[in-house]
PDB file of N, CA and C in Angstrom:
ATOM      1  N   UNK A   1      -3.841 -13.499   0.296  1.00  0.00           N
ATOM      2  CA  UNK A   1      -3.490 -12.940   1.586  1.00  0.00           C
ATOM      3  C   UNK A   1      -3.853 -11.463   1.620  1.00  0.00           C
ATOM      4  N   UNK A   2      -4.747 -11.046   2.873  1.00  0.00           N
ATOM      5  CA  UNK A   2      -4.638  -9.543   2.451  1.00  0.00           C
ATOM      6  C   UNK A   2      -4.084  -9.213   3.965  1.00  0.00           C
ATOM      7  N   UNK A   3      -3.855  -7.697   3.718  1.00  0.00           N
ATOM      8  CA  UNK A   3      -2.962  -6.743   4.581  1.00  0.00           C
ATOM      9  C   UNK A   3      -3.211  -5.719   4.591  1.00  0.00           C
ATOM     10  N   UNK A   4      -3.839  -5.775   6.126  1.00  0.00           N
ATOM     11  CA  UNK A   4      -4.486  -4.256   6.562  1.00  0.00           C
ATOM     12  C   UNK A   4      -3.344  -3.370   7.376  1.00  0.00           C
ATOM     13  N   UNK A   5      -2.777  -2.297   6.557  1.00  0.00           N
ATOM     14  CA  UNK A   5      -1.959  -0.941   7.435  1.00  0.00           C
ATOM     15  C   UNK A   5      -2.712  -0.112   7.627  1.00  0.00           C
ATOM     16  N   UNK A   6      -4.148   0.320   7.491  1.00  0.00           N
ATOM     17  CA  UNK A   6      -4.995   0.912   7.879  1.00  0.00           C
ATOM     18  C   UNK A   6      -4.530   2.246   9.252  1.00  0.00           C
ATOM     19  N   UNK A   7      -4.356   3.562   9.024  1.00  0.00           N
ATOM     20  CA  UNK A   7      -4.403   4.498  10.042  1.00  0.00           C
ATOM     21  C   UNK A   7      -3.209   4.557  11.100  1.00  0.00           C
ATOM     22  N   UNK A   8      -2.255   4.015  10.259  1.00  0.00           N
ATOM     23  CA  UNK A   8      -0.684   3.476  11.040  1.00  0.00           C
ATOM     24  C   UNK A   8       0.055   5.121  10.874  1.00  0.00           C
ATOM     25  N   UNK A   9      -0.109   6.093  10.177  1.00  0.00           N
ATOM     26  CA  UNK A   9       0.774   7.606   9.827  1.00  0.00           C
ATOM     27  C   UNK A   9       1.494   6.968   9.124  1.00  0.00           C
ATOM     28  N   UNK A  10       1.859   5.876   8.268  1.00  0.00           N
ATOM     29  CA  UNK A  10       3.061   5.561   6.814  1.00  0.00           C
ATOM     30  C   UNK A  10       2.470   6.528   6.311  1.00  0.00           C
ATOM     31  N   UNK A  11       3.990   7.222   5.571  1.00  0.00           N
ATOM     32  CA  UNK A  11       4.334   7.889   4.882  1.00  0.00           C
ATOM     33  C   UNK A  11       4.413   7.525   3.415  1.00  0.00           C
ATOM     34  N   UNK A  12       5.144   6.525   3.437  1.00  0.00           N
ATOM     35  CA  UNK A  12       5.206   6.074   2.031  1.00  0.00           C
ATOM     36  C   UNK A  12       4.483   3.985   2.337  1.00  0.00           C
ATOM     37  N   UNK A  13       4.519   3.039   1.045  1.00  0.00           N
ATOM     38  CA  UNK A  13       4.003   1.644   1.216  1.00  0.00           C
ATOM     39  C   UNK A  13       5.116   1.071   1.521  1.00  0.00           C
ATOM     40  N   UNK A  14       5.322   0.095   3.281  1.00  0.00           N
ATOM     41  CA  UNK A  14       6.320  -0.622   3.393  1.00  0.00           C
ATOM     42  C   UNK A  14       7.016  -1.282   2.415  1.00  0.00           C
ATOM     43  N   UNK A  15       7.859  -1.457   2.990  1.00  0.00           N
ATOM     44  CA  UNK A  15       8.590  -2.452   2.030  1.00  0.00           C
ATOM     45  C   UNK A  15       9.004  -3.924   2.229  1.00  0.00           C
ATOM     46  N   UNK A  16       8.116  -4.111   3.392  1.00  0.00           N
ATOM     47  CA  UNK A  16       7.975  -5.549   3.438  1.00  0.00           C
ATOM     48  C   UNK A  16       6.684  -6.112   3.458  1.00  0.00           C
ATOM     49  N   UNK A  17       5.985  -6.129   2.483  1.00  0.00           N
ATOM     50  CA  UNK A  17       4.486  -6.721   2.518  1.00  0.00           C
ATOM     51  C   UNK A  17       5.062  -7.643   1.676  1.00  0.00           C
ATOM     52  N   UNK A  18       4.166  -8.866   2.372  1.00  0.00           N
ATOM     53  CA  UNK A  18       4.454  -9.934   1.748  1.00  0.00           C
ATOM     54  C   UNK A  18       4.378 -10.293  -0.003  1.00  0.00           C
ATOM     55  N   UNK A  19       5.103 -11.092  -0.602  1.00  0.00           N
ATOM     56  CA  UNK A  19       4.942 -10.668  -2.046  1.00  0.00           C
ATOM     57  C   UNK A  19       3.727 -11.267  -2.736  1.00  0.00           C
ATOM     58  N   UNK A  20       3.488 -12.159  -2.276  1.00  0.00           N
ATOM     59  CA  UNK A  20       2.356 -13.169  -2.491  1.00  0.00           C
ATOM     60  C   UNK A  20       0.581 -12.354  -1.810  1.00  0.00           C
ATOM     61  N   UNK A  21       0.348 -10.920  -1.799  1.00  0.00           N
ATOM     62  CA  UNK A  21      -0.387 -10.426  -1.104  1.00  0.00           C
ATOM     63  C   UNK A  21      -1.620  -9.802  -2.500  1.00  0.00           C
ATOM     64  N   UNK A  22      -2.309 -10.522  -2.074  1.00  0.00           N
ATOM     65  CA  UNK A  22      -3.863 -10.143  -3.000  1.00  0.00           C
ATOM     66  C   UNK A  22      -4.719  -8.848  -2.765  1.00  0.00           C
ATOM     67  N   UNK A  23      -4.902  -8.512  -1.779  1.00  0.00           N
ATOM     68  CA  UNK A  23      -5.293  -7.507  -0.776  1.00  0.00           C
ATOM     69  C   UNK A  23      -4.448  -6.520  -0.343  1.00  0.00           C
ATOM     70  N   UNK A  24      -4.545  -5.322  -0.347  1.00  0.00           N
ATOM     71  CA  UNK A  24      -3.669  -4.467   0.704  1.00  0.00           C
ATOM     72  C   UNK A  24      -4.216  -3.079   0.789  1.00  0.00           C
ATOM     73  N   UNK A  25      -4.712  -2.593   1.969  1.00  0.00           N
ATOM     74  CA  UNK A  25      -5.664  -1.757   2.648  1.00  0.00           C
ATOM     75  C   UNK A  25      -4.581  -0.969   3.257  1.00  0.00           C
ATOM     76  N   UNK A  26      -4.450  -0.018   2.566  1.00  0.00           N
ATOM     77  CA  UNK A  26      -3.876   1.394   3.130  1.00  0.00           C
ATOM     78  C   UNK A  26      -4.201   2.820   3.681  1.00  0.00           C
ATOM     79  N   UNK A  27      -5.977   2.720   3.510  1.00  0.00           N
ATOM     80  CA  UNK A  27      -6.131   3.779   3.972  1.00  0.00           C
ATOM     81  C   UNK A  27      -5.780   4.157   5.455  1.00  0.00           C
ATOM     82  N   UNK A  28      -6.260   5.952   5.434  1.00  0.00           N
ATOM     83  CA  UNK A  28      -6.341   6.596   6.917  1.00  0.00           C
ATOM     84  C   UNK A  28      -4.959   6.346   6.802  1.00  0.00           C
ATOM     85  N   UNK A  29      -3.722   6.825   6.103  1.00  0.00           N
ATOM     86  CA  UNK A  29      -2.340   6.637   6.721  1.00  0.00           C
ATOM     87  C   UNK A  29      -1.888   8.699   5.687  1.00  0.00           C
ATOM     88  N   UNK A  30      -0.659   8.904   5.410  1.00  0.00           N
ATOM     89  CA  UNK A  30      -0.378  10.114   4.758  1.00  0.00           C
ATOM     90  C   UNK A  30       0.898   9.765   3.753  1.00  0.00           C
ATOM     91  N   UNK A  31       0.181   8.684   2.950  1.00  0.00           N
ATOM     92  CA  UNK A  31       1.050   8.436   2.166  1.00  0.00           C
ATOM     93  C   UNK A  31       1.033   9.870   1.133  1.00  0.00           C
ATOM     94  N   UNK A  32       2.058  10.316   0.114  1.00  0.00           N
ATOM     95  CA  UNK A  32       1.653  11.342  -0.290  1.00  0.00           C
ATOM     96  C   UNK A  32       1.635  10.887  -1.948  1.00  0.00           C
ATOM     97  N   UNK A  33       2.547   9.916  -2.327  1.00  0.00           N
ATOM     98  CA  UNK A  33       3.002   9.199  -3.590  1.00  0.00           C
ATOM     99  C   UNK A  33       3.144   8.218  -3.834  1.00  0.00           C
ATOM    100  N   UNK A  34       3.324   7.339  -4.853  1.00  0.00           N
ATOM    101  CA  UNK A  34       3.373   6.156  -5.078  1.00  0.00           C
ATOM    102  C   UNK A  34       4.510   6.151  -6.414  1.00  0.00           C
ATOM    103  N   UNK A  35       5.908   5.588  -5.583  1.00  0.00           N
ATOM    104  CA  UNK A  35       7.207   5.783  -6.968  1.00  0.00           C
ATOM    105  C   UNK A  35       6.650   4.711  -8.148  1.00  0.00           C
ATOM    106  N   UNK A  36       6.835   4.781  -9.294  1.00  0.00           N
ATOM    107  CA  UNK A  36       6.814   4.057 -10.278  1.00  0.00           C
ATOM    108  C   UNK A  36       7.604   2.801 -10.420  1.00  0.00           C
ATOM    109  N   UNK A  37       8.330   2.813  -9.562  1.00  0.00           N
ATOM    110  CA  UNK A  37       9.533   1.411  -9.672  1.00  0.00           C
ATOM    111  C   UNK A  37       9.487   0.969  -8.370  1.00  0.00           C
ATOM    112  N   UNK A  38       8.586   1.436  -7.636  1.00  0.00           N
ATOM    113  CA  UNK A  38       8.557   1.627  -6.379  1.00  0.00           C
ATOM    114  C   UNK A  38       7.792  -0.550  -5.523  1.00  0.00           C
ATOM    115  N   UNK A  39       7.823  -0.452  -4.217  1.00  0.00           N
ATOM    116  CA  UNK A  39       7.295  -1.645  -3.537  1.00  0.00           C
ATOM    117  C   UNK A  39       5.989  -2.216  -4.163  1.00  0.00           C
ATOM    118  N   UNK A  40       4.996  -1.776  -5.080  1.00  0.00           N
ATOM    119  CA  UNK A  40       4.024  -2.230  -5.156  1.00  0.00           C
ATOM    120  C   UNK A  40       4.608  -3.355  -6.636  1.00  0.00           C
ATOM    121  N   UNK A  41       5.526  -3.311  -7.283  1.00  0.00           N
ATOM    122  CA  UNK A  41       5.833  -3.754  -8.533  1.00  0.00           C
ATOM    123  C   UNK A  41       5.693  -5.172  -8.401  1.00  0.00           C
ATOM    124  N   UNK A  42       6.376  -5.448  -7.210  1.00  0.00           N
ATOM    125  CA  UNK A  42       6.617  -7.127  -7.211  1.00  0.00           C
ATOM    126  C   UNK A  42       5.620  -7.929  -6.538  1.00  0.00           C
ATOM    127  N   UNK A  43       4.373  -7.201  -6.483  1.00  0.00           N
ATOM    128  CA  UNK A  43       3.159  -8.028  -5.699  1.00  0.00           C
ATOM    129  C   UNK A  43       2.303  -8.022  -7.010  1.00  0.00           C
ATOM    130  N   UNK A  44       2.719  -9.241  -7.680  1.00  0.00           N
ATOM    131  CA  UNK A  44       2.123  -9.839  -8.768  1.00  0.00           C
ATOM    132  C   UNK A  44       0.456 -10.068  -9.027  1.00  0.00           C
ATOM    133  N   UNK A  45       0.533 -10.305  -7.758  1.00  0.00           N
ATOM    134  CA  UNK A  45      -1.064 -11.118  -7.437  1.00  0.00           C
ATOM    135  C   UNK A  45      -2.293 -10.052  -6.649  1.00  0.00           C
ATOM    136  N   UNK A  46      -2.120  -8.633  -6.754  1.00  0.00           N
ATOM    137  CA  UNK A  46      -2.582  -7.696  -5.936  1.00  0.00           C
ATOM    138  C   UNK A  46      -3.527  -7.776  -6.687  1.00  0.00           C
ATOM    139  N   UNK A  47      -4.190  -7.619  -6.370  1.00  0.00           N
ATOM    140  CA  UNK A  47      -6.272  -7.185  -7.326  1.00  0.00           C
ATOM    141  C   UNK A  47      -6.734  -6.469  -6.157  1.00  0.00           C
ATOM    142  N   UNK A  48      -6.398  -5.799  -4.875  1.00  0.00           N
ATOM    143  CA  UNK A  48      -7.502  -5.281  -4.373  1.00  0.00           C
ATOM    144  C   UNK A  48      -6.257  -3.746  -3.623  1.00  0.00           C
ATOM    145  N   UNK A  49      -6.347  -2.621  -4.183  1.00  0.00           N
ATOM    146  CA  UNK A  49      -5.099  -1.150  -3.606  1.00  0.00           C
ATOM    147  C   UNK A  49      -6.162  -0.651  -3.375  1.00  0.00           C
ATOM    148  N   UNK A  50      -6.206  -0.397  -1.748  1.00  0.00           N
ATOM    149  CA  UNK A  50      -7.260   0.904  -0.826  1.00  0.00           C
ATOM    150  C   UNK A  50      -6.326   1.880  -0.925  1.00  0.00           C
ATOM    151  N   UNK A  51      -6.207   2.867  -1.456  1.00  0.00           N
ATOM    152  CA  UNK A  51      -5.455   4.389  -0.483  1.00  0.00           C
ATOM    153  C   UNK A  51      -6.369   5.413   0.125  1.00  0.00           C
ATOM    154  N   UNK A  52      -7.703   4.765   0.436  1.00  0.00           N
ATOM    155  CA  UNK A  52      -8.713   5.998   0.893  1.00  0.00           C
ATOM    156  C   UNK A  52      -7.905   7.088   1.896  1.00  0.00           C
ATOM    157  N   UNK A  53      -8.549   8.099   1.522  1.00  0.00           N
ATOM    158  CA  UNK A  53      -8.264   9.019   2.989  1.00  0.00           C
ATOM    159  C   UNK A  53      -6.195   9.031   3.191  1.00  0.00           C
ATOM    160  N   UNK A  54      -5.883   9.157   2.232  1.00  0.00           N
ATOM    161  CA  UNK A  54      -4.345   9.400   2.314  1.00  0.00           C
ATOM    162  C   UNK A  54      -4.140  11.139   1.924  1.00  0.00           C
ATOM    163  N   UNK A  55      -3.132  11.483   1.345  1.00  0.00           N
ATOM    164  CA  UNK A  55      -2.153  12.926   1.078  1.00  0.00           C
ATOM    165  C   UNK A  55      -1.625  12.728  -0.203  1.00  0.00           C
ATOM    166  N   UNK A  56      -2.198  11.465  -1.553  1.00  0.00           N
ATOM    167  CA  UNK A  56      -1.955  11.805  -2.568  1.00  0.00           C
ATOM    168  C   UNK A  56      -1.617  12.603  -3.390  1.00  0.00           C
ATOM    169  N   UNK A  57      -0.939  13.041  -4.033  1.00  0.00           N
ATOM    170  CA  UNK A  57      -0.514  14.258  -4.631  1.00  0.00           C
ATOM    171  C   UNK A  57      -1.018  14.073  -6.529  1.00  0.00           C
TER     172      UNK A  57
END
């Protein structure tokens, strides 16, 4: 399953993307971080993290 938030202004990665999600396209948004214990942990099956064009720190 993939999941485009693409250019939405998130701040940080929802917290409801589905868990079962292979894909997930985040650029063009101002995320600034990514917590370590944080929403991406439990998407087991992810093989494809865009953050192009974000506020990474």
């Amino acid at each position: 399953t993939a999941v485009t938030c693409r250019g939405l202004q998130l701040r940080e990665i929802p917290n409801d993307i589905p868990k079962f999600t292979t894909e997930l396209y985040l650029q063009d948004n101002l995320i600034k971080r990514i917590p370590r214990n944080g929403n991406l942990q439990r998407l087991k099956n992810l093989r494809i993290l865009d953050l192009q064009n974000n506020q990474l720190e």
